[in-house]
C-alpha atoms as a PDB file:
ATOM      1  CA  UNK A   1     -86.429 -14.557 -11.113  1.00  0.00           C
ATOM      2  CA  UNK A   2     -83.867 -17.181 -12.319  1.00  0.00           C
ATOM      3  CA  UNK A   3     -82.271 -15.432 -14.498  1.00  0.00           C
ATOM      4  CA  UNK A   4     -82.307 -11.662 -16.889  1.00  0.00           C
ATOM      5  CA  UNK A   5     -81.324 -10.608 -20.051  1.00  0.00           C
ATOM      6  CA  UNK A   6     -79.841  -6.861 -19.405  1.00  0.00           C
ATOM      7  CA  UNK A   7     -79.606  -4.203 -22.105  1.00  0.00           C
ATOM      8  CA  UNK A   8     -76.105  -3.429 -22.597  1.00  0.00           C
ATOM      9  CA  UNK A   9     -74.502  -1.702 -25.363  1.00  0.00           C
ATOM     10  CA  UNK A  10     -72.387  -0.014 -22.807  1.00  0.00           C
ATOM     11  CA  UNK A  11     -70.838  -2.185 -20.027  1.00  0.00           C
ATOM     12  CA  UNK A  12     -72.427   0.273 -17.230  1.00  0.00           C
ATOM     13  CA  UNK A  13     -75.865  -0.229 -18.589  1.00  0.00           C
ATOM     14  CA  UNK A  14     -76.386  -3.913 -16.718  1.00  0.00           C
ATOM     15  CA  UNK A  15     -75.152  -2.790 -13.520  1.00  0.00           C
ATOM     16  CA  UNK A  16     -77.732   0.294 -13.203  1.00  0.00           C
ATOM     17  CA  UNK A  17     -80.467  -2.238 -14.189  1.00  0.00           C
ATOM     18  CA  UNK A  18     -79.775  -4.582 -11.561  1.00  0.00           C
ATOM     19  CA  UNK A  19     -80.123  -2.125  -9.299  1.00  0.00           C
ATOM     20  CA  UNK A  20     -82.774  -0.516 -10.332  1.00  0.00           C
ATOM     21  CA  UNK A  21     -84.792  -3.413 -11.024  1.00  0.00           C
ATOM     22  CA  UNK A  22     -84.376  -4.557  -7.552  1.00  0.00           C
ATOM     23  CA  UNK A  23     -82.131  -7.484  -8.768  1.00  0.00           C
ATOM     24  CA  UNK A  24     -79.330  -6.014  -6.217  1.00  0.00           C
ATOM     25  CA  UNK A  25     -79.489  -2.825  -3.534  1.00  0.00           C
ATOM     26  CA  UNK A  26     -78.438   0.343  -4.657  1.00  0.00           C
ATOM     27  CA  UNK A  27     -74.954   0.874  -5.272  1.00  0.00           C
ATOM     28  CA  UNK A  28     -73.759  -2.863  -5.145  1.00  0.00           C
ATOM     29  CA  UNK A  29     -74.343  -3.229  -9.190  1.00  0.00           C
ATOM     30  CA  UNK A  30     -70.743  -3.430  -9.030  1.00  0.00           C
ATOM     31  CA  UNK A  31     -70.131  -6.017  -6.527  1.00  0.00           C
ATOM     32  CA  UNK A  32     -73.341  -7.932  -7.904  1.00  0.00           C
ATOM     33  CA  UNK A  33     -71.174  -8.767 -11.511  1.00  0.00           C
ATOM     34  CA  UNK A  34     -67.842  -8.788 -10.186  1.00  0.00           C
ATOM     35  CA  UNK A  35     -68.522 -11.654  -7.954  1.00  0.00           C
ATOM     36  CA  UNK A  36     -69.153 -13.903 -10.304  1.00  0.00           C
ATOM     37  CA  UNK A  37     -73.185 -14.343  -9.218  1.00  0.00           C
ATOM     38  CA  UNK A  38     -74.489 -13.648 -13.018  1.00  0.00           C
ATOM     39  CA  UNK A  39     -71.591 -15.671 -15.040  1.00  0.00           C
ATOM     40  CA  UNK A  40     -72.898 -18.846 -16.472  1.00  0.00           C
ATOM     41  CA  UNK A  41     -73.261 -21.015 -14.122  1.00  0.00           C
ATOM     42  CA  UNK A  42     -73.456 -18.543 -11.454  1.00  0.00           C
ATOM     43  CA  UNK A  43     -76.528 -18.582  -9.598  1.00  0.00           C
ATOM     44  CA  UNK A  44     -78.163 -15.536 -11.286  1.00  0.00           C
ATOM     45  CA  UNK A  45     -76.885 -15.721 -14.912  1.00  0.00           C
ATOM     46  CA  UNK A  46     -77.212 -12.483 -17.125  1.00  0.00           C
ATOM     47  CA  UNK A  47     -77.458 -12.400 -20.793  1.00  0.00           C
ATOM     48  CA  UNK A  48     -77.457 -16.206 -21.179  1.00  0.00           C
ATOM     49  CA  UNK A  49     -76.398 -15.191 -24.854  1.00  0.00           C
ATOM     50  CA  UNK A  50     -73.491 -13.067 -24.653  1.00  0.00           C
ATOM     51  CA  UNK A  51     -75.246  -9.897 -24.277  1.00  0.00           C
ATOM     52  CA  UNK A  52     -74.962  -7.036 -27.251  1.00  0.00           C
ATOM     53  CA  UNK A  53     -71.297  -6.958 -26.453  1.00  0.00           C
ATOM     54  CA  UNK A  54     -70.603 -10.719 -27.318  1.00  0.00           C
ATOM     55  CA  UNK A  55     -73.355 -11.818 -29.604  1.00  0.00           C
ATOM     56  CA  UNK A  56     -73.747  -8.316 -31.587  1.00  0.00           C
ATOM     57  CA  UNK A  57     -75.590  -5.026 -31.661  1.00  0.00           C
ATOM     58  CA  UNK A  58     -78.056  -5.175 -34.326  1.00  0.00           C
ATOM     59  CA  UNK A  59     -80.020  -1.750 -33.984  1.00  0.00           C
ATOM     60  CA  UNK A  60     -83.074  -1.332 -33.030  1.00  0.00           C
ATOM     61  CA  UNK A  61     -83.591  -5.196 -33.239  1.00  0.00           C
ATOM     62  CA  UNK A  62     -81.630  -5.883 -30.010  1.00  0.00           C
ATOM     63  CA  UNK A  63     -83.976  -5.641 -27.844  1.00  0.00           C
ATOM     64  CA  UNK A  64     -85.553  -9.059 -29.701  1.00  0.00           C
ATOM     65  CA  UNK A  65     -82.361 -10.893 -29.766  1.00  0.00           C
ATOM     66  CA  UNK A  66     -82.850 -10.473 -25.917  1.00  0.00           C
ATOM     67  CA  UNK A  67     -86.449 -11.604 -25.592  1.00  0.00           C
ATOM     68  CA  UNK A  68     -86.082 -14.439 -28.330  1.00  0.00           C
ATOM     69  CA  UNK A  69     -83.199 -16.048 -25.824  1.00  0.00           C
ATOM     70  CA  UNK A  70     -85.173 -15.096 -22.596  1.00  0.00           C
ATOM     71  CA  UNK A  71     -88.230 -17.169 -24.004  1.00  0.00           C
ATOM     72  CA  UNK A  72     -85.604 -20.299 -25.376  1.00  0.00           C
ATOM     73  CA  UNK A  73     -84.545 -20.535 -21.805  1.00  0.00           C
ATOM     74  CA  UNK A  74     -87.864 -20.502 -20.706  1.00  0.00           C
ATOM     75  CA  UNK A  75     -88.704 -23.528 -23.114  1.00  0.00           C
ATOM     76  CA  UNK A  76     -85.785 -25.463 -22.808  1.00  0.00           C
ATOM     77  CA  UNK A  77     -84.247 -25.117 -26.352  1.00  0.00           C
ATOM     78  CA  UNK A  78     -81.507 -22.220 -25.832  1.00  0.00           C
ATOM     79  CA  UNK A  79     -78.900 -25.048 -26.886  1.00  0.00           C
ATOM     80  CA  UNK A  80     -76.684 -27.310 -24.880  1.00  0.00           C
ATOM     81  CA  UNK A  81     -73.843 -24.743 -24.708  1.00  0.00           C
ATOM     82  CA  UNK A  82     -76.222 -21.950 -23.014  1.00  0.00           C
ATOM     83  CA  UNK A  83     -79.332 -23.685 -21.453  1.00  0.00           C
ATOM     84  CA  UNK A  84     -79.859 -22.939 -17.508  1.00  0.00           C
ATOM     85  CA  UNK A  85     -80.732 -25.721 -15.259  1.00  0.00           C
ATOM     86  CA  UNK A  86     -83.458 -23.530 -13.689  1.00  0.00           C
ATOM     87  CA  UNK A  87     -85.434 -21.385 -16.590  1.00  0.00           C
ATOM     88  CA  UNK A  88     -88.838 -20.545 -15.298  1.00  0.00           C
ATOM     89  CA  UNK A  89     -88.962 -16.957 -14.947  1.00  0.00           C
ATOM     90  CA  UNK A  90     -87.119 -14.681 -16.550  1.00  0.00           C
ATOM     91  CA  UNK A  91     -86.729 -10.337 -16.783  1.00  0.00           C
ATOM     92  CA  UNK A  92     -86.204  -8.694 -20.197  1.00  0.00           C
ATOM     93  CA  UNK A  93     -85.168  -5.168 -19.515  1.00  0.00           C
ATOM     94  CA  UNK A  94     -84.425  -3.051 -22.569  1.00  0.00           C
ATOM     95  CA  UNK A  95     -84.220   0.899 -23.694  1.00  0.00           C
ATOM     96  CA  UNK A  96     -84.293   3.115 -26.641  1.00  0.00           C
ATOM     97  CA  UNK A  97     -84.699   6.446 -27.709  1.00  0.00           C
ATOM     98  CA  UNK A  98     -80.860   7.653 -26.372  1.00  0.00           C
ATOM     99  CA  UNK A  99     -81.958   6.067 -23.081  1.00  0.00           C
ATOM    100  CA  UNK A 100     -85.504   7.990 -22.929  1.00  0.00           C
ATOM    101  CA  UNK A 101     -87.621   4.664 -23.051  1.00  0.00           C
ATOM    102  CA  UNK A 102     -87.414   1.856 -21.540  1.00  0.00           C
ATOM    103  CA  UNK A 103     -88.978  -1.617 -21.541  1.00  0.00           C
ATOM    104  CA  UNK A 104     -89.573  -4.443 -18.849  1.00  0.00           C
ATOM    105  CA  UNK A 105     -90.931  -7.883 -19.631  1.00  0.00           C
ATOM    106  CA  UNK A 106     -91.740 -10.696 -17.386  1.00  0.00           C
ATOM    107  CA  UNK A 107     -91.496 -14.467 -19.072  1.00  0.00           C
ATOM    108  CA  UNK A 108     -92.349 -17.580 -17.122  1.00  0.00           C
ATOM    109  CA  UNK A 109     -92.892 -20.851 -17.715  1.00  0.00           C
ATOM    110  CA  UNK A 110     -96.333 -20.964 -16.297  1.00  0.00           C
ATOM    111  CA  UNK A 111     -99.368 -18.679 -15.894  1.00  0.00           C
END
């Protein structure tokens, strides 16, 4: 993966996804953000967007916001400001139902 876009209408939401999508062991979800690894520019960048905090909750069409930018990075058009260097495969990982459902989607550049 180069890169994920994380559900996260609550700040603890990205770290338990990391983990348990095997982006980071168990228990370093912590240490896997604070370090600086999934800022932009980092080498695993996370919600390339802003996330739901930054670019804005929009019920139960959030989970779109997040694959729409997954598959701009993925072609190349995200926008100077936000495009990643490396875009070829991306994770969409997304929930609903008060945290009863979830969602994973694989994007790549290639089949």
């Amino acid at each position: 993966m180069d890169f994920a876009q994380l559900y996260d209408s609550f700040s603890i939401n990205p770290i338990i996804y990391a983990e348990d999508l095997g982006l980071c062991a168990k228990g370093q979800g912590g240490a896997f953000f604070a370090g600086g690894r999934t800022a932009p520019g980092g080498e695993f960048p996370v919600n390339t967007y802003g996330g739901l905090m930054s670019f804005g909750h929009v019920g139960d069409a959030s989970g779109q916001t997040m694959i729409v930018e997954a598959a701009r990075q993925i072609m190349g058009i995200a926008g100077e400001a936000r495009q990643l260097k490396k875009a070829d495969l991306g994770v969409v990982h997304c929930y609903g139902g008060m945290m009863s459902e979830h969602a994973t989607l694989v994007l790549g550049s290639a089949s």
